[in-house]
C-alpha atoms as a PDB file:
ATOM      1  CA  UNK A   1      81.588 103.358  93.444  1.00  0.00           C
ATOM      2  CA  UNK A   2      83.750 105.157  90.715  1.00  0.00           C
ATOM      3  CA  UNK A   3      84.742 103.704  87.514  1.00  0.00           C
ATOM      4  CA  UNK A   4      87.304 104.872  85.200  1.00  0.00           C
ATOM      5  CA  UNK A   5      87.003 103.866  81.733  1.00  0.00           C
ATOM      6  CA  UNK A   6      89.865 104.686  79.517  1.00  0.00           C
ATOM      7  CA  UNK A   7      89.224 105.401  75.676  1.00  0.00           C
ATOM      8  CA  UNK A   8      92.532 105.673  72.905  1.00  0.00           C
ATOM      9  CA  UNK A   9      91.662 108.190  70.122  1.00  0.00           C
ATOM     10  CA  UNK A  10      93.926 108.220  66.611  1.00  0.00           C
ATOM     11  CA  UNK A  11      94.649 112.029  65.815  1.00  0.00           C
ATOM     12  CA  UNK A  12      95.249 112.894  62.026  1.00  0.00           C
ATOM     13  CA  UNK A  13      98.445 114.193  62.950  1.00  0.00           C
ATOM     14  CA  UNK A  14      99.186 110.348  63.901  1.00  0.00           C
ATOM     15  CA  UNK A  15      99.479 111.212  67.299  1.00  0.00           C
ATOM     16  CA  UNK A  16      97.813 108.823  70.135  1.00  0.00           C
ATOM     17  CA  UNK A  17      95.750 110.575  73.567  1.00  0.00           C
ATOM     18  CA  UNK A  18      93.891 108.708  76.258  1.00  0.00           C
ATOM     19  CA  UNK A  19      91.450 109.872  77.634  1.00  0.00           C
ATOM     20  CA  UNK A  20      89.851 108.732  81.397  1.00  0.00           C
ATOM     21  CA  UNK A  21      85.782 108.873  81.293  1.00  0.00           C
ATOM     22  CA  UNK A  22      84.921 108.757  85.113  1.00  0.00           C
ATOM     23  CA  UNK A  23      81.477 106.768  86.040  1.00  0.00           C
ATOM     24  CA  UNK A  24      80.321 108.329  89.139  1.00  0.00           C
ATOM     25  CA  UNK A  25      76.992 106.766  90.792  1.00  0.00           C
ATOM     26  CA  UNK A  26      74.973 109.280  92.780  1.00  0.00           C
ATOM     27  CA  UNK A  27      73.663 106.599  95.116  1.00  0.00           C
ATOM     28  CA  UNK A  28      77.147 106.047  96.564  1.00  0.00           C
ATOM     29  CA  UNK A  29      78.020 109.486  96.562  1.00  0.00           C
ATOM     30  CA  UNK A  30      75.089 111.282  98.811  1.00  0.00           C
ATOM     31  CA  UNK A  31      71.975 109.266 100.761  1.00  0.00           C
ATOM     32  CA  UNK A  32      69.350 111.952  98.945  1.00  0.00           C
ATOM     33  CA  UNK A  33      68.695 113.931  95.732  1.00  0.00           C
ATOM     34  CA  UNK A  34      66.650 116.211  97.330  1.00  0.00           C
ATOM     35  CA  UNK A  35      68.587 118.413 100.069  1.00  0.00           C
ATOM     36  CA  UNK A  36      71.118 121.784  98.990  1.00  0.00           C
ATOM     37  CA  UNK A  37      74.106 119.529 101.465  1.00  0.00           C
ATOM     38  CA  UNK A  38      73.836 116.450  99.359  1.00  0.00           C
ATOM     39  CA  UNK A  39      73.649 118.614  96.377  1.00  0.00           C
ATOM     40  CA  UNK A  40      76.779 120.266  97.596  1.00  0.00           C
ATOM     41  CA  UNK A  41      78.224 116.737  98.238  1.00  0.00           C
ATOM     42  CA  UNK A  42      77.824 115.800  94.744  1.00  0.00           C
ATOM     43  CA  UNK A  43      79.156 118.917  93.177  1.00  0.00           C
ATOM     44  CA  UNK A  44      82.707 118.429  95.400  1.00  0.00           C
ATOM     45  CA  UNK A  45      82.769 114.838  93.923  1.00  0.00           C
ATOM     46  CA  UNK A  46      82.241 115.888  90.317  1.00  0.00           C
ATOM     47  CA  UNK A  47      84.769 119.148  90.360  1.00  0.00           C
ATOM     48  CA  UNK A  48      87.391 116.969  91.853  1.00  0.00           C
ATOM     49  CA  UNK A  49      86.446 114.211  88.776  1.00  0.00           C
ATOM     50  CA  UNK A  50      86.189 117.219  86.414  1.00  0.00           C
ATOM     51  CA  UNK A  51      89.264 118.813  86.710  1.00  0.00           C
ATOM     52  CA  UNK A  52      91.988 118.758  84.007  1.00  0.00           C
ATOM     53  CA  UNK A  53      88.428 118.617  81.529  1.00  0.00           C
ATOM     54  CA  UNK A  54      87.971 115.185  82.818  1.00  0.00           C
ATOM     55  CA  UNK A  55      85.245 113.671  81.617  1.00  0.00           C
ATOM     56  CA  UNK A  56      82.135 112.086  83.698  1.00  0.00           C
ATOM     57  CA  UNK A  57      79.148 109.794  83.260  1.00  0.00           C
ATOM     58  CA  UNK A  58      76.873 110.249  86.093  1.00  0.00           C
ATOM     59  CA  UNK A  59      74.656 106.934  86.952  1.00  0.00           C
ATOM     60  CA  UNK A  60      71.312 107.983  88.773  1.00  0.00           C
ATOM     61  CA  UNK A  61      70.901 104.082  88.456  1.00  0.00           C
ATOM     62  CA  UNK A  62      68.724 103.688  92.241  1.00  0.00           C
ATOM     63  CA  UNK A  63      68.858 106.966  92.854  1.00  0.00           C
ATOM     64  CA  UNK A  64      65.157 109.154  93.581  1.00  0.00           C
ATOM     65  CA  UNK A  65      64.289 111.982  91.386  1.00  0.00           C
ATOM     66  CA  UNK A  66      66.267 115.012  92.065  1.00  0.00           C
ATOM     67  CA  UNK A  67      64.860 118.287  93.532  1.00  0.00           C
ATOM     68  CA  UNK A  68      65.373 121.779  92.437  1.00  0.00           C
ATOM     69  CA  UNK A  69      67.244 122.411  95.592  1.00  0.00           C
ATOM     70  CA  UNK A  70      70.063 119.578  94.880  1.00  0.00           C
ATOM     71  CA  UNK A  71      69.995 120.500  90.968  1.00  0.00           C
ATOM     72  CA  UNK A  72      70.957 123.961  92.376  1.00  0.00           C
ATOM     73  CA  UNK A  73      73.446 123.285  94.643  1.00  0.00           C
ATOM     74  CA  UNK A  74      74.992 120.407  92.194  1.00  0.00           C
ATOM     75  CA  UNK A  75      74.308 120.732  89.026  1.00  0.00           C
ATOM     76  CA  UNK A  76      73.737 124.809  89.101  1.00  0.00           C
ATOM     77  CA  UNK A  77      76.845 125.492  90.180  1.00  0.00           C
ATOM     78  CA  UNK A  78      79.016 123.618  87.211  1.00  0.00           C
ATOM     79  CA  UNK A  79      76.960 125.295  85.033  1.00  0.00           C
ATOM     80  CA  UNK A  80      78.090 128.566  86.599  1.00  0.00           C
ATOM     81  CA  UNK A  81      81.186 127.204  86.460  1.00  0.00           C
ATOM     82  CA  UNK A  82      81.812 125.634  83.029  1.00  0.00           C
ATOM     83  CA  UNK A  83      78.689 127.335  80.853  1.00  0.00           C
ATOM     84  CA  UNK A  84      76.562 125.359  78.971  1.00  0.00           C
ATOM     85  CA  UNK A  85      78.742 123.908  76.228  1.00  0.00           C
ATOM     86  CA  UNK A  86      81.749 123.008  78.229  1.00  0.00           C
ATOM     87  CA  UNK A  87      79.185 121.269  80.963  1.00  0.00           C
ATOM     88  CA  UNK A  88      77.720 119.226  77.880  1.00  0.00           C
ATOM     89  CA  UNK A  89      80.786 117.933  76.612  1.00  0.00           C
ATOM     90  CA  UNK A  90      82.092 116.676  80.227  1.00  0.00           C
ATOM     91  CA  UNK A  91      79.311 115.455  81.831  1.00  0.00           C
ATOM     92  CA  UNK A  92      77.116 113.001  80.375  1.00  0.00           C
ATOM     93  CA  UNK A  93      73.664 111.451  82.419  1.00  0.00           C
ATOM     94  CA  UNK A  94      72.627 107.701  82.594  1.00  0.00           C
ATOM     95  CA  UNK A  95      70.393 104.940  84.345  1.00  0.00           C
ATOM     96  CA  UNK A  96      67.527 107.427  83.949  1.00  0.00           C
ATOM     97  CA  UNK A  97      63.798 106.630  84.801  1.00  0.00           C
ATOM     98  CA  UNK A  98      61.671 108.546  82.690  1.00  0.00           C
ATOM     99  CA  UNK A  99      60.842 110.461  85.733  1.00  0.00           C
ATOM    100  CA  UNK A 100      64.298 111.451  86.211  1.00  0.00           C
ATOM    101  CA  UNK A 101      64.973 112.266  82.680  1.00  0.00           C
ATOM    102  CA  UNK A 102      61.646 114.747  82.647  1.00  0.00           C
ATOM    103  CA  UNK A 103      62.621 116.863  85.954  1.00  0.00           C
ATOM    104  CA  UNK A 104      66.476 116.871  84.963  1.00  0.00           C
ATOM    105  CA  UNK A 105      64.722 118.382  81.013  1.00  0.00           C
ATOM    106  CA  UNK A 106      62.741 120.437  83.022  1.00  0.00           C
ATOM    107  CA  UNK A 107      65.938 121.882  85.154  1.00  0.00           C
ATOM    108  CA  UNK A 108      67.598 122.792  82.383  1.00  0.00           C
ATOM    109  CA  UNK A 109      64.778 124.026  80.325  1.00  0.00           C
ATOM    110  CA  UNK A 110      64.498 126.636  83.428  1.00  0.00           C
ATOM    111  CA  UNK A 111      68.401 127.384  83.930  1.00  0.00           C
ATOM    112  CA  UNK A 112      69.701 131.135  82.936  1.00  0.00           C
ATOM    113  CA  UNK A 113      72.813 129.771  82.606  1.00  0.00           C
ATOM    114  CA  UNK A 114      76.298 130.968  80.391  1.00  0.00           C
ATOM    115  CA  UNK A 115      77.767 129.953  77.478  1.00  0.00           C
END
C-alpha cells in the first residue's frame, strides 16, 4: 500500500510549491527483509518513488528486522546513488521496533558511503 501525502510550503518570494511525501510499507512491497532479491525489490520501488527528489517515508510497520544482505541490496545502493545527505533528506524511516531501529543504526554506522 502507497500513500501520497501532499504538503503546501509558503516561499519568501510569495511563491506557493507542493510537494508529494510518498508512504511506502515494506510489508506490501517484498515477503522478507532478509534476502539480496527482496532487497533489490525494494530498491526498484523506492527509485521509481524517488525520482524527480521525491520524497519517501518508509513504514517497516510488521515488517522483521532487516539483514545486511537486503540493507545492501536496498538501502546500499541509494546511498551509492544519492550520498549520504541527499539520501537523508528523501527518505525518512518509521513504525520501528527498537530492534529494527538498532540494526538499521548499526547499518549505517558500518556504511563507507559518499557525500
Amino acid at each position: 500500500m502507497i500513500f501520497g501525502n501532499r504538503v503546501n510550503f509558503s516561499l519568501s518570494t510569495g511563491r506557493h510549491i507542493r510537494i508529494i511525501i510518498m508512504k511506502l510499507f515494506i510489508k506490501n512491497i517484498v515477503q522478507d527483509t532478509y534476502t539480496n532479491a527482496s532487497g533489490f525489490a525494494l530498491l526498484t520501488t523506492l527509485q521509481n518513488s524517488l525520482r524527480n527528489n521525491q520524497k519517501v517515508t518508509l513504514s517497516f510497520k510488521d515488517a522483521t528486522p532487516p539483514s545486511t544482505s537486503f540493507l545492501n541490496s536496498s538501502i546500499g545502493e541509494l546511498l551509492d546513488q544519492y550520498g549520504f545527505a541527499k539520501f537523508k533528506n528523501l527518505v525518512k524511516f518509521v513504525d520501528l521496533t527498537a530492534t529494527q531501529a538498532q540494526v538499521l543504526k548499526n547499518y549505517f554506522l558500518s556504511c563507507d558511503y559518499k557525500n
